[in-house]
Protein backbone atom coordinates (compact mmCIF):
# COMPACT_ATOMS: atom_id res chain seq x y z
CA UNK A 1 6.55 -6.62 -0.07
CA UNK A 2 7.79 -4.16 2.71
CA UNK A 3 9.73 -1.46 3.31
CA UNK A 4 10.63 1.25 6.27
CA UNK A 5 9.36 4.69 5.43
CA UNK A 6 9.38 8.36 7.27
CA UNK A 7 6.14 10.17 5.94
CA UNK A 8 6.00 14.28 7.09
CA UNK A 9 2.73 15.08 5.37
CA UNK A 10 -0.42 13.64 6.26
CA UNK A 11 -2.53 15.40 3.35
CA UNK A 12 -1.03 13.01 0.14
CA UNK A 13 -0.25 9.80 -1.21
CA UNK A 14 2.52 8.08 -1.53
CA UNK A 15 3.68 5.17 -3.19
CA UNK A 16 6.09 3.11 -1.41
CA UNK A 17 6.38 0.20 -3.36
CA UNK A 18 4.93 -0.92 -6.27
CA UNK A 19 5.53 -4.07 -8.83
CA UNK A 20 4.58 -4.04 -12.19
CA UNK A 21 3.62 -6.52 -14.90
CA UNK A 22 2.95 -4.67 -18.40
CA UNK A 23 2.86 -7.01 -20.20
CA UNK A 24 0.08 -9.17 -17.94
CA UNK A 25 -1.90 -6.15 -17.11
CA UNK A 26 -0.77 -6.72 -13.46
CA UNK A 27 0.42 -4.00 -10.36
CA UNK A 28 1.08 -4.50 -6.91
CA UNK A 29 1.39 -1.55 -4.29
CA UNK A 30 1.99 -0.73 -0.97
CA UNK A 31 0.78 2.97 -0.45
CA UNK A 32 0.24 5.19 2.10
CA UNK A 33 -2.98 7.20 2.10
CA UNK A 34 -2.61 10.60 3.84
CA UNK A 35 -6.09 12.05 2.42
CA UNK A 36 -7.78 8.39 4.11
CA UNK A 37 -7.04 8.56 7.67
CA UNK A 38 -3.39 8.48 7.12
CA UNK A 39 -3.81 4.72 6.37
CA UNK A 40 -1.69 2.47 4.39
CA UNK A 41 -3.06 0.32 1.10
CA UNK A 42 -2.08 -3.22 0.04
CA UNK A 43 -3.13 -2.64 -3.45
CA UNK A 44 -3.60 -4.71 -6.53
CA UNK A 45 -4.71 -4.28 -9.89
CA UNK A 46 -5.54 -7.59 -12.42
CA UNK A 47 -6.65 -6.43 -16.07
CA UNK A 48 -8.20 -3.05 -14.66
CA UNK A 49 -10.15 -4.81 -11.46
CA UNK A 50 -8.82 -2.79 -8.07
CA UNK A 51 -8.78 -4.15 -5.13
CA UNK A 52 -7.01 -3.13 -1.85
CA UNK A 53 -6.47 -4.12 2.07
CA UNK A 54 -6.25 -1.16 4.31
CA UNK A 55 -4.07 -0.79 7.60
CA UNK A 56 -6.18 -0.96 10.88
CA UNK A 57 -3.72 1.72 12.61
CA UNK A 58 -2.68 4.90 11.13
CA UNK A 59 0.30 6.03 10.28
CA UNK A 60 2.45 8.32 12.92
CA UNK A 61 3.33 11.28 11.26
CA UNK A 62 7.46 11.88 11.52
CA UNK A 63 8.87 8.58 12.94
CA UNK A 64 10.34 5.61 11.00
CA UNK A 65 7.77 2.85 10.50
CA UNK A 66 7.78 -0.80 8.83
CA UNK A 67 4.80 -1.97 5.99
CA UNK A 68 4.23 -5.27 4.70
CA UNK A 69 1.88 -6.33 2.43
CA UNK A 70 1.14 -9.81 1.29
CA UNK A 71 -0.91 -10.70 -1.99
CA UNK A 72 -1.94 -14.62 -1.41
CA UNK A 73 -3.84 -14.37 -4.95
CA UNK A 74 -5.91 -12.14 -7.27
CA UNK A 75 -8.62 -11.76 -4.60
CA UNK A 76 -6.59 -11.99 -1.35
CA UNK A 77 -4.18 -9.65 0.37
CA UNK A 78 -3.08 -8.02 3.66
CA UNK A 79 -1.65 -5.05 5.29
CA UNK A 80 0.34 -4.21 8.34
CA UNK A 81 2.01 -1.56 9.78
């Protein structure tokens, strides 16, 4: 999944994009973590086990930027920015 974003506040989360199976207890997100070092999160969720990928480079407050995140399988994913 990706997406361009503008983030203005470094001190929240936000959710960018997200994918949801209810009825297989399965989520996919691509976040961006202001309160972690203004990082973003490739994250998933399988039956209430979290994992996540995080971004080597932060964010840049006020500019347009591209994420991607790729989920390979249950116990593998990536992030860029």
């Amino acid at each position: 999944m990706s997406c361009w974003f503008w983030a203005d506040d470094g001190a929240n989360i936000g959710t960018l994009v997200s994918l949801d199976n209810s009825g297989a207890n399965t989520r996919v997100s691509l976040v961006f973590r202001g309160d972690a070092g203004d990082t973003l999160f490739a994250n998933s969720e399988v039956s209430g086990s979290d994992q996540a990928a995080v971004s080597s480079a932060g964010v840049t407050l006020n500019a347009w930027q591209h994420g991607l995140a790729a989920f390979d399988t249950t116990t593998s994913r990536a992030v860029w920015l």
